[in-house]
Protein backbone atom coordinates (compact mmCIF):
# COMPACT_ATOMS: atom_id res chain seq x y z
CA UNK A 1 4.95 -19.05 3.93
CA UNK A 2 3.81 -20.18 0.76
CA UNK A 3 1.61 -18.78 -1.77
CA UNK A 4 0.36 -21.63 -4.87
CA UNK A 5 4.00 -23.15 -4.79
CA UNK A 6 5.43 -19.91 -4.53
CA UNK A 7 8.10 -19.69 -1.30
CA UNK A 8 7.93 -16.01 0.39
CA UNK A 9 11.18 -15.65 2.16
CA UNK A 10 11.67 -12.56 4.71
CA UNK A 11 14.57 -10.02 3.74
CA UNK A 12 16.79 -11.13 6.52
CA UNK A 13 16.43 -14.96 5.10
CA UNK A 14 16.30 -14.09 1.68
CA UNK A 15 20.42 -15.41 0.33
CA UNK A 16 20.09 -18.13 2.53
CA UNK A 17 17.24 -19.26 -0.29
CA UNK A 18 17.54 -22.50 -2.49
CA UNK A 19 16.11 -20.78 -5.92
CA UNK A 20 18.23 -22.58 -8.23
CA UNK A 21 17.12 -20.96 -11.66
CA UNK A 22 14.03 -18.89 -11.15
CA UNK A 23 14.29 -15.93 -12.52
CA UNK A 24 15.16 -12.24 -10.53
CA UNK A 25 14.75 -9.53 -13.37
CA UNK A 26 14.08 -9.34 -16.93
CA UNK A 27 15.18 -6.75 -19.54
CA UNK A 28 15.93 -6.29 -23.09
CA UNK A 29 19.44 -7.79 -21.77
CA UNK A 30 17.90 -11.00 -21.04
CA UNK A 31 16.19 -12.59 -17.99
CA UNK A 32 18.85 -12.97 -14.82
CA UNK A 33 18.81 -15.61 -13.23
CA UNK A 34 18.90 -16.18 -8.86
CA UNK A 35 22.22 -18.14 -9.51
CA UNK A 36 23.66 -15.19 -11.27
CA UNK A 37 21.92 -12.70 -8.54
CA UNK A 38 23.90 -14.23 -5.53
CA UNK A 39 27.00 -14.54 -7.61
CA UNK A 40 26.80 -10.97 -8.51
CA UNK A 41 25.45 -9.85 -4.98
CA UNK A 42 28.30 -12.10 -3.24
CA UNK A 43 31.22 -10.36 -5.38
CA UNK A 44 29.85 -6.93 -4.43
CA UNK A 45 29.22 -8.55 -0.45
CA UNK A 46 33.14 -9.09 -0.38
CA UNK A 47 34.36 -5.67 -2.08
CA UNK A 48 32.20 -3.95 0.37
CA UNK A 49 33.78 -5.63 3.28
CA UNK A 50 36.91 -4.50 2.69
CA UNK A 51 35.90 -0.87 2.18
CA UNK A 52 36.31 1.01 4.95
CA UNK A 53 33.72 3.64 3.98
CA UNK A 54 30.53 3.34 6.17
CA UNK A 55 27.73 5.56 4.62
CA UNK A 56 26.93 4.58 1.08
CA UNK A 57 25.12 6.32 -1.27
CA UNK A 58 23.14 3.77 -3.49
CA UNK A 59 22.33 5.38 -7.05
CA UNK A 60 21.20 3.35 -10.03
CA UNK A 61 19.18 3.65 -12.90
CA UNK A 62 18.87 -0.02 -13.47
CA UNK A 63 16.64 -1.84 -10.92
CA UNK A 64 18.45 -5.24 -11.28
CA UNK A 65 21.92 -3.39 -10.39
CA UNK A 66 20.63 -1.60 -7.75
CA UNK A 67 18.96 -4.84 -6.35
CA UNK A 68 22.35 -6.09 -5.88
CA UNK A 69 24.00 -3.11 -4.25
CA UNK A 70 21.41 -2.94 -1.92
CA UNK A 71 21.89 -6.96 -0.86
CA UNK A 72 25.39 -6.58 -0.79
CA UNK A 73 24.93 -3.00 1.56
CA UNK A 74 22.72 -5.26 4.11
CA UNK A 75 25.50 -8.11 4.24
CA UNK A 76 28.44 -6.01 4.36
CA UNK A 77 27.01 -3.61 7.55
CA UNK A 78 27.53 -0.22 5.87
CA UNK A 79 24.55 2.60 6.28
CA UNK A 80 22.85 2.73 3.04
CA UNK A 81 21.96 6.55 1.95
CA UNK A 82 18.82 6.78 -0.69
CA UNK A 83 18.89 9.71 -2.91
CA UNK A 84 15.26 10.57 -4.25
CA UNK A 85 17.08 12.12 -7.18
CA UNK A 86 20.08 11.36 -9.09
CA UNK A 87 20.75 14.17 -11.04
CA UNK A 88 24.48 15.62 -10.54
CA UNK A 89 23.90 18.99 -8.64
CA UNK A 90 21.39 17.15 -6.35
CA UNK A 91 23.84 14.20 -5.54
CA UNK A 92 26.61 17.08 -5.10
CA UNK A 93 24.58 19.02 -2.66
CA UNK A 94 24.21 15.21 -0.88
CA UNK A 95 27.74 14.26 -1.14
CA UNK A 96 28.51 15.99 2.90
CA UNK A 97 26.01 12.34 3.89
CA UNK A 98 28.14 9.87 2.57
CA UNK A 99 31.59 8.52 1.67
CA UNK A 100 31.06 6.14 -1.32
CA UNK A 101 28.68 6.43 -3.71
CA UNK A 102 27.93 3.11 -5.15
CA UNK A 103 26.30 3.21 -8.68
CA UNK A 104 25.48 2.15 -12.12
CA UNK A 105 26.94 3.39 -15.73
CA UNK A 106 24.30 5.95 -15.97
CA UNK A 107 25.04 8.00 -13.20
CA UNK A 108 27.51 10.79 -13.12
CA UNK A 109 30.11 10.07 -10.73
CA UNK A 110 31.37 13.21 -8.14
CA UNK A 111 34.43 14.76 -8.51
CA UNK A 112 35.31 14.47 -4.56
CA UNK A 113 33.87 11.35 -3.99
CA UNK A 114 34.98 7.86 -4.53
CA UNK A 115 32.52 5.73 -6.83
CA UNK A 116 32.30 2.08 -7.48
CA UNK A 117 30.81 0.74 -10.15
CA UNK A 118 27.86 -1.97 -10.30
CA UNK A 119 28.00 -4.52 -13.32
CA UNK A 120 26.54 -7.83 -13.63
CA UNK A 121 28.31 -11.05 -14.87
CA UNK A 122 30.47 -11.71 -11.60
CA UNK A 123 31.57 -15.48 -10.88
CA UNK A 124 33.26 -15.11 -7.52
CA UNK A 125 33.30 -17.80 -5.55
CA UNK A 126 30.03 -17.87 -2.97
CA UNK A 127 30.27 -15.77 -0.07
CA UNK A 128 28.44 -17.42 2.83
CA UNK A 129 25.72 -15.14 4.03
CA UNK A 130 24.88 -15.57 7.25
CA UNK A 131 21.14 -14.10 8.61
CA UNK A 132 21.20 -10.58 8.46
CA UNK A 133 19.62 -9.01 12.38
CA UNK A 134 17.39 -6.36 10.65
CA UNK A 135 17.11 -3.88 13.90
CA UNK A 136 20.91 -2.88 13.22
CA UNK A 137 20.95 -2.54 9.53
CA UNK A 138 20.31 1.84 9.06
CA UNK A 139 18.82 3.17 5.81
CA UNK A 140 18.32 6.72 5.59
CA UNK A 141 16.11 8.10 2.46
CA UNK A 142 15.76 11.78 1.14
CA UNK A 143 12.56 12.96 -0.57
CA UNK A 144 12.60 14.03 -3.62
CA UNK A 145 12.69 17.97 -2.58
CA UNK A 146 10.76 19.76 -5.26
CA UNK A 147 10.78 22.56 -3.17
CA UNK A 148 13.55 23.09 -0.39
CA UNK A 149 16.26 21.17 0.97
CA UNK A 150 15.74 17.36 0.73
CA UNK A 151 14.65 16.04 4.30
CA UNK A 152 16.31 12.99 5.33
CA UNK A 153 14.35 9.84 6.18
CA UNK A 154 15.84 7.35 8.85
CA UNK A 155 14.61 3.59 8.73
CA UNK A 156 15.69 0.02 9.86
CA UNK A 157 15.80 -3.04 7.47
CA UNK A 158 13.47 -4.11 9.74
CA UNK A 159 10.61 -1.58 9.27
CA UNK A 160 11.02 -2.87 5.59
CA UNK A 161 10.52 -6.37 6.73
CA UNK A 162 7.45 -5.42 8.64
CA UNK A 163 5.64 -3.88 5.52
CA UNK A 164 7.03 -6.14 2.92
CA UNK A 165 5.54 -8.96 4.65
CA UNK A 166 1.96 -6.46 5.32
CA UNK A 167 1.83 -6.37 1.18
CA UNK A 168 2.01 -10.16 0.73
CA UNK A 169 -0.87 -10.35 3.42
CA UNK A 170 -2.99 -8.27 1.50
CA UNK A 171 -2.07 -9.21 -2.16
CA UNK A 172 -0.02 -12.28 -2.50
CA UNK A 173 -2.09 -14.40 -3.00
CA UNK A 174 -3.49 -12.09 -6.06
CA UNK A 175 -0.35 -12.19 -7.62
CA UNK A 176 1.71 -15.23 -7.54
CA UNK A 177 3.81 -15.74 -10.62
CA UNK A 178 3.32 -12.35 -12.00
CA UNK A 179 6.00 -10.37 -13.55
CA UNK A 180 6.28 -6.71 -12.17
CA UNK A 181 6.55 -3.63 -14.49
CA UNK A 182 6.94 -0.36 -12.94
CA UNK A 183 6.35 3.50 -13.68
CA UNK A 184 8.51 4.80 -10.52
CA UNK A 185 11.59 5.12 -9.25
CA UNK A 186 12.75 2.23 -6.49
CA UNK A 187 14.97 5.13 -5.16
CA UNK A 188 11.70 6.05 -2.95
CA UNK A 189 10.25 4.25 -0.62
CA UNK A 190 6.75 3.21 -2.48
CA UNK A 191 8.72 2.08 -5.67
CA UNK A 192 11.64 0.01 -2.92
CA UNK A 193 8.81 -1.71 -1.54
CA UNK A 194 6.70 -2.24 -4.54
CA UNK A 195 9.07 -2.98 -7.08
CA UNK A 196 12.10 -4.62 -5.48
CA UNK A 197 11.70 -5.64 -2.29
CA UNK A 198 8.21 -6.97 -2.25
CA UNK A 199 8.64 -9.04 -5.21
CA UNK A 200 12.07 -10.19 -4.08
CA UNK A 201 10.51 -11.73 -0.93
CA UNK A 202 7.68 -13.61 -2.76
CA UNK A 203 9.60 -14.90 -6.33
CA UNK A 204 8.09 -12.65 -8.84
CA UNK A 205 10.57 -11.56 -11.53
CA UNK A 206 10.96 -7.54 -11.82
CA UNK A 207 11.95 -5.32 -14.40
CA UNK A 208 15.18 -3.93 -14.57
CA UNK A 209 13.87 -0.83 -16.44
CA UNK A 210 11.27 1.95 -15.68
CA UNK A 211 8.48 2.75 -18.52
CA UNK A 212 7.98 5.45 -19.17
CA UNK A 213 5.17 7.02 -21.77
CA UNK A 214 1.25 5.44 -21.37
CA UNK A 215 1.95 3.15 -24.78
CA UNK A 216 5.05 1.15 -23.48
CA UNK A 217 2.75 0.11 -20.52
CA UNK A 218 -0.21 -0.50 -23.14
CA UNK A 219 2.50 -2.79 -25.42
CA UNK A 220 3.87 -4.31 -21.97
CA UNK A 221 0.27 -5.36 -20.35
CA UNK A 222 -0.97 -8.88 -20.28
CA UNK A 223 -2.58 -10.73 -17.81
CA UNK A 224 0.52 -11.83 -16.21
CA UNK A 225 1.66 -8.71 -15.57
CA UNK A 226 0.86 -6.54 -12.42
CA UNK A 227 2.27 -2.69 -12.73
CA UNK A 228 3.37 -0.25 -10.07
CA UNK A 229 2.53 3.11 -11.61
CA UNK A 230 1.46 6.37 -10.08
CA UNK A 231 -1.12 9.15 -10.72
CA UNK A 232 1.06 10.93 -12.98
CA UNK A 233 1.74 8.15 -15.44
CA UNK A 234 -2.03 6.65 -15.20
CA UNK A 235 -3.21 9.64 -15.74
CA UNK A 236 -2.25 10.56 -18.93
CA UNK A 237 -3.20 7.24 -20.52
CA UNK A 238 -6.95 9.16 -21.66
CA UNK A 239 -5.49 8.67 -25.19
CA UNK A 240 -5.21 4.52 -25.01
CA UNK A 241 -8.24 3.10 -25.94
CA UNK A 242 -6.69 -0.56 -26.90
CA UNK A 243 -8.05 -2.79 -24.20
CA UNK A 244 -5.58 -5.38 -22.86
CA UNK A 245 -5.78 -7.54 -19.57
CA UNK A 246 -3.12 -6.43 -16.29
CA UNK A 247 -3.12 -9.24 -13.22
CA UNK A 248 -2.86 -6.20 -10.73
CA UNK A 249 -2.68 -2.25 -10.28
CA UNK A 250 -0.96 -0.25 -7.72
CA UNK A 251 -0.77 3.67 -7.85
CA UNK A 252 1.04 5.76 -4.68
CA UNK A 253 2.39 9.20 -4.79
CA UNK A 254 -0.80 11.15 -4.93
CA UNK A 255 -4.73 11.03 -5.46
CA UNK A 256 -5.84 9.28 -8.71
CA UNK A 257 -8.69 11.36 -10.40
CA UNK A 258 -11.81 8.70 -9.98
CA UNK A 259 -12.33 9.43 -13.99
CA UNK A 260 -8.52 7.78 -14.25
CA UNK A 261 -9.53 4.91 -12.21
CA UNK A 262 -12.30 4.38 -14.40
CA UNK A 263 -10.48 4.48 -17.55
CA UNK A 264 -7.63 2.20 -16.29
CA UNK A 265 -10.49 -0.43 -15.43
CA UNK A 266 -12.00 0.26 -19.39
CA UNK A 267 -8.45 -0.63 -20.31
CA UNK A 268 -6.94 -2.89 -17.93
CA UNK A 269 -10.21 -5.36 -16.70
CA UNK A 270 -8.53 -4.16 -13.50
CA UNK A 271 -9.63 -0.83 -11.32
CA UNK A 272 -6.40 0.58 -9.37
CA UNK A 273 -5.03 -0.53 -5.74
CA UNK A 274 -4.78 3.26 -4.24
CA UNK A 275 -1.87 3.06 -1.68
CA UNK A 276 -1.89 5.82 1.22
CA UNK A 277 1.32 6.63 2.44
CA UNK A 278 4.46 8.76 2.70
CA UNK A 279 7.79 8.08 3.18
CA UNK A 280 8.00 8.51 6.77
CA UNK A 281 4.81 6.06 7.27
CA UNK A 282 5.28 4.41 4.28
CA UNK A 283 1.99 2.40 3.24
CA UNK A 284 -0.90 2.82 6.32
CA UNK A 285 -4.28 2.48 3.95
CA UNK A 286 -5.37 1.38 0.86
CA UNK A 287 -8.72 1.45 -1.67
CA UNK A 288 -10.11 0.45 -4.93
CA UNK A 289 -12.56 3.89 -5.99
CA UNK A 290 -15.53 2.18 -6.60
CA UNK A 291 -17.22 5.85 -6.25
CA UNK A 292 -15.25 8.71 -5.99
CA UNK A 293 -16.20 8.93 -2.10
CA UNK A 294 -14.54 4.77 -1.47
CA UNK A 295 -12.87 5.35 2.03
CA UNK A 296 -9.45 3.50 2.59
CA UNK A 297 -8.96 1.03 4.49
CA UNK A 298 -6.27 0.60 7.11
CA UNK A 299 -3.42 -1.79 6.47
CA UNK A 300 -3.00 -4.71 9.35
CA UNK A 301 -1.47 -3.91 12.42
CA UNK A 302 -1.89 -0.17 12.55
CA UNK A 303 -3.19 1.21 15.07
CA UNK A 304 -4.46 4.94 14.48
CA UNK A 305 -6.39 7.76 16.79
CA UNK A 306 -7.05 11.14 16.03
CA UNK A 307 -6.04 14.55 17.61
CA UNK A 308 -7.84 17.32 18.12
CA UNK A 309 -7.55 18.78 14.84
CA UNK A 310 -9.08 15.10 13.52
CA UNK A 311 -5.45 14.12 11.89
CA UNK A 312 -4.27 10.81 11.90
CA UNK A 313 -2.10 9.89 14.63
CA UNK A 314 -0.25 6.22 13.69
CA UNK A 315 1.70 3.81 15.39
CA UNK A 316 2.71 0.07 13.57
CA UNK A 317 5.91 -1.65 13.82
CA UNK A 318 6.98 -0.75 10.04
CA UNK A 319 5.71 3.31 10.91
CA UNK A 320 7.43 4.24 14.31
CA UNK A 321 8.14 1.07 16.52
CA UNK A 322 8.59 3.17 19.48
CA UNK A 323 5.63 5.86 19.60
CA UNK A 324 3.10 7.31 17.68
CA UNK A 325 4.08 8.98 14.64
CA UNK A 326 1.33 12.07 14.05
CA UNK A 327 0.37 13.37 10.44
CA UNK A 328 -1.51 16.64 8.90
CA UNK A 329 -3.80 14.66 7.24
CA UNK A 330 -7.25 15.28 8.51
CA UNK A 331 -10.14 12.49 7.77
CA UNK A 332 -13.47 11.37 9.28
CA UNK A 333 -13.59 7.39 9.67
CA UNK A 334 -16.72 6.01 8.47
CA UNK A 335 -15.98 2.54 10.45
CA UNK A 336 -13.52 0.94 13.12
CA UNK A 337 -10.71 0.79 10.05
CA UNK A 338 -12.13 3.16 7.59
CA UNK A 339 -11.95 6.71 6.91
CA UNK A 340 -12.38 8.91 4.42
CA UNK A 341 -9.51 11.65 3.80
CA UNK A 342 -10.91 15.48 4.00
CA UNK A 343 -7.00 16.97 3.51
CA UNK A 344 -4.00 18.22 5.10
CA UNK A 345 -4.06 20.77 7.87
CA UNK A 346 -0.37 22.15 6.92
CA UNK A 347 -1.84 23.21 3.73
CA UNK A 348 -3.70 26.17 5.48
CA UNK A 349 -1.90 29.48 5.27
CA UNK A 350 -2.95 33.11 6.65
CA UNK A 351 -3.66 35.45 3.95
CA UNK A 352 -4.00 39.41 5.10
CA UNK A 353 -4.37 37.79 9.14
CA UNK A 354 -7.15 35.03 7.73
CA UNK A 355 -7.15 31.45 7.71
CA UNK A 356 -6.73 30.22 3.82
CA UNK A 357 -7.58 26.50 3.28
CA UNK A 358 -5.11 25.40 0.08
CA UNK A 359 -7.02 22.50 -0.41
CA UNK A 360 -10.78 23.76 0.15
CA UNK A 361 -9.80 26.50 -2.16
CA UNK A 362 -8.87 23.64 -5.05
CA UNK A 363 -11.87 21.69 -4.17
CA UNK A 364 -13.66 24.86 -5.32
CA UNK A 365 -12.03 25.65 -8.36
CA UNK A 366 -12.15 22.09 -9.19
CA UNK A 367 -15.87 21.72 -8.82
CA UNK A 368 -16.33 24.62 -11.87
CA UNK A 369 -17.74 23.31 -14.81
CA UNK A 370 -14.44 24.99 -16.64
CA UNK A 371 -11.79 23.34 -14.96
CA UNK A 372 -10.90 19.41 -14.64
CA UNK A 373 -8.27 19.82 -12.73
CA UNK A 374 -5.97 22.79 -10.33
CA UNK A 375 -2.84 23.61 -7.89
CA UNK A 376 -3.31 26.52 -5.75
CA UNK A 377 -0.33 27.72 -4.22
CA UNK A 378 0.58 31.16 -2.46
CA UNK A 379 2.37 33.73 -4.47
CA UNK A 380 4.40 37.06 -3.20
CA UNK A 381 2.99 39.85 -5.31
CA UNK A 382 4.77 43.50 -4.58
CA UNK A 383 3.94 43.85 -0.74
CA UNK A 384 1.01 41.28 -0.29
CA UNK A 385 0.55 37.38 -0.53
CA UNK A 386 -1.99 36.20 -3.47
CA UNK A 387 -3.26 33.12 -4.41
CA UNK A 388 -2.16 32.00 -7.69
CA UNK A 389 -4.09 28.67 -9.82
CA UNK A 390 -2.36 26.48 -12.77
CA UNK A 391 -6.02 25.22 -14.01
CA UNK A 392 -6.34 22.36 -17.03
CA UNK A 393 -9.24 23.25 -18.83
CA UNK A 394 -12.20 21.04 -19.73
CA UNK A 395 -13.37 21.52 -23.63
CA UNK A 396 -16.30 23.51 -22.38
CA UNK A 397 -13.70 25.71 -20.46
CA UNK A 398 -11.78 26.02 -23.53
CA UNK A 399 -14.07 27.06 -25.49
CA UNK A 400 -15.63 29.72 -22.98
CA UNK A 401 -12.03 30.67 -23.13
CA UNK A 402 -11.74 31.31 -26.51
CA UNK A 403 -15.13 32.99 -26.35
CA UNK A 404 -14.65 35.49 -23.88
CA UNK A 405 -10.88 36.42 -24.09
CA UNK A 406 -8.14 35.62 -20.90
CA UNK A 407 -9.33 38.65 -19.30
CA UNK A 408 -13.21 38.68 -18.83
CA UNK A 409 -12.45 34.06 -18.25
CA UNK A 410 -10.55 35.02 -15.31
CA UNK A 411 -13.33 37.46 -14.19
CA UNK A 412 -15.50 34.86 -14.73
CA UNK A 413 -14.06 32.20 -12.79
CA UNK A 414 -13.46 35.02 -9.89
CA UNK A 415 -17.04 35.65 -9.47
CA UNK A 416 -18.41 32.01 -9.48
CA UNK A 417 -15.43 30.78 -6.49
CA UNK A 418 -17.27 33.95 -4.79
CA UNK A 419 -19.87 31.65 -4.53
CA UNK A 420 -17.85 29.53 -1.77
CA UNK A 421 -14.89 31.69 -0.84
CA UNK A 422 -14.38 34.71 1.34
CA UNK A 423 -12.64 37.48 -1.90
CA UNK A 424 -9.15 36.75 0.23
CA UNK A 425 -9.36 33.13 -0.30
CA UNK A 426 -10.14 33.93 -4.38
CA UNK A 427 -7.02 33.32 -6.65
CA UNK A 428 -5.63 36.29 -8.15
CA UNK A 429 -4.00 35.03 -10.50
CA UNK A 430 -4.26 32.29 -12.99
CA UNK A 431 -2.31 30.06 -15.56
CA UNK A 432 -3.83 27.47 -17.77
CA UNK A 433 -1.57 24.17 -18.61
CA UNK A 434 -1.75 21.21 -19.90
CA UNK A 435 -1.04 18.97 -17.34
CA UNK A 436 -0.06 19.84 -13.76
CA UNK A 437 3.38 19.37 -13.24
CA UNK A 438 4.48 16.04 -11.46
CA UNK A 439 7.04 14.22 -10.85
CA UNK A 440 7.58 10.50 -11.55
CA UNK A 441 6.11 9.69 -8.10
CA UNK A 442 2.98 11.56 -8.56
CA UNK A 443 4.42 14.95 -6.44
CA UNK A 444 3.60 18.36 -7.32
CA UNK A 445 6.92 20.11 -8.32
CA UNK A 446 5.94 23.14 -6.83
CA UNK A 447 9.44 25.23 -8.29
CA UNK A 448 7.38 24.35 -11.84
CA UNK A 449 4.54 25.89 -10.69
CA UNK A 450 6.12 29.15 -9.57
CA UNK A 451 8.05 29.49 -12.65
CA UNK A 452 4.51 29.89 -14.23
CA UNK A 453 3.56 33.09 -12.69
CA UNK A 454 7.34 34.45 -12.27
């Protein structure tokens, strides 16, 4: 397909392209070129094949670099392995999954594994890629594991396929000849899609490197430019008031606070694409907050139903091609694809033998005058289980604060939630922050938010 002179090539097509010299990625190293891709991607291609290690980890800070480990994976059969983090003690405690870890300069290599380099520059002869059969090829990602052991995530190339080629349905032709700037990591599934894969498919140029404070994506923005960002970036640009034109947004990873949609729009001339997913789903649903109730709407070719607790059951050919694939998340649709989200049932605990909604109990302590935004999570204190609230405070909450003292602020807050909440369901205990701890892809890292009442 074709999008204003732009050629959209699937993943399993994508080497057997004529690009000559479009351009791949740009960085302060210069713009790389397709020529220079498939060189670099075909001298990587032949190493591969004669490794005889099968499961590859695929680490790299650079997206460019890890672009071309990832081609080179597909053509040379091997079982790619996704680490959501690259730190050293979380790639050691992955090491048992693979047998090669295949990586850039700025990762650490393992003591007890062997590591291969990725570098750019290669001028090996062209290795002829044949058409890669995108049922067979086996990626398996790991979430990021903020709390717990990292859960492994199986996929097919071909899952990838299905979805990459969903996103250019919906947006492509928003977007042609854009250049894509990103907040997140590709080593997760939204920022692989987003970032890499998606714009590899349709010929838009990505950068190799992340940004990472709100003014580099203020100096970056012009109207040629579409960003993949996520709550936790977007929302702390409240102190960028320079207005400056973005061709697209995209934010994944969490909800977006409607007053952060509205500012992005102030700034941008362009309100936030919500994306709806996880990284066993990946994308289902998407929305533009127009109000802060705007239900999503259901990507092409999913098919959904509810169970009996009203949560989303899901089956699409990029989700679960065999079966339905069933989620927590409880909603009410509104219209044949619409539906608005009401929250996850797995986020309901029992507190003293009762029922304890997580997220009804932030919806509360949310809707107080004091707060502008919460996490609520469940606490052992001496023999019992309490509920224990980081809360960001608005500047009338602030200043109540200073009025009253920490003390007679927490009793106040108690006795307004008793306005909603049974006394078990009341937090206990209380923390005020500036920011609720996140993670690059807009996650909760809920060992932060222990370590604040420990």
């Amino acid at each position: 397909m074709t999008y204003r002179g732009t050629a959209f090539s699937s993943l399993s097509h994508l080497l057997l392209e004529k690009r000559e010299n479009t351009v791949v990625a740009f960085g302060s190293e210069g713009d790389i070129t397709w020529a220079q891709f498939v060189a670099d991607v075909s001298h990587y291609t032949q190493l591969l094949h004669q490794t005889p290690q099968q499961n590859v980890a695929l680490c790299a800070r650079d997206s460019y670099l890890f672009t071309v480990g990832l081609l080179a994976l597909f053509h040379a059969g091997k079982t790619i392995i996704l680490p959501g983090n690259y730190q050293p003690g979380a790639l050691e405690e992955l090491s048992s999954q693979f047998d090669l870890l295949l990586c850039d300069d700025a990762i650490t290599p393992l003591r007890n594994t062997v590591t291969q380099l990725i570098t750019t520059g290669h001028n090996s002869s062209p290795f002829v890629f044949a058409a890669l059969s995108p049922e067979s090829i086996r990626l398996i990602l790991f979430t990021s594991g903020s709390s717990g052991t990292p859960k492994a995530i199986h996929k097919t190339l071909d899952q990838l396929s299905v979805e990459v080629e969903i996103l250019q349905s919906l947006w492509g032709e928003q977007i042609p000849h854009s250049r894509i700037e990103s907040t997140v990591s590709h080593q997760h599934i939204y920022g692989l899609l987003f970032r890499v894969l998606w714009p590899l498919c349709a010929g838009n140029p990505f950068a190799r490197h992340s940004l990472e404070f709100p003014e580099q994506i203020t100096h970056h923005a012009n109207q040629d430019t579409v960003l993949v960002s996520s709550p936790a970036l977007l929302k702390r640009l409240t102190e960028e008031h320079k207005p400056t034109k973005l061709r697209c947004i995209f934010s994944s990873g969490g909800p977006l606070p409607f007053a952060a949609a509205n500012h992005a729009e102030e700034l941008f001339s362009y309100r936030p694409i919500e994306v709806f997913g996880s990284t066993e789903t990946g994308g289902i649903a998407y929305r533009q907050q127009m109000t802060e109730q705007t239900p999503w709407s259901l990507f092409p070719k999913v098919e959904v139903e509810l169970n009996h607790e009203n949560c989303l059951r899901l089956r699409s050919a990029h989700i679960d091609p065999t079966g339905w694939y069933q989620t927590a998340d409880e909603c009410e649709f509104v219209s044949e694809n619409q539906f608005v989200l009401k929250g996850r049932t797995d986020r309901i605990i029992k507190v003293e033998e009762k029922r304890v909604s997580l997220v009804e109990v932030e919806k509360r302590v949310d809707q107080l005058d004091y707060v502008q935004e919460c996490a609520v999570i469940p606490m052992q204190q001496a023999e019992r289980l309490i509920l224990a609230t980081a809360i960001v405070l608005t500047e009338s909450g602030k200043t109540k604060l200073a009025e009253l003292g920490k003390g007679k602020f927490w009793l106040l807050l108690r006795n307004e939630l008793r306005r909603w909440l049974e006394p078990i369901a009341v937090p206990r205990s209380f923390r005020v922050v500036k920011e609720i701890p996140l993670n690059s892809q807009g996650k909760r890292q809920v060992a932060e938010l222990e370590k604040l009442f420990q």
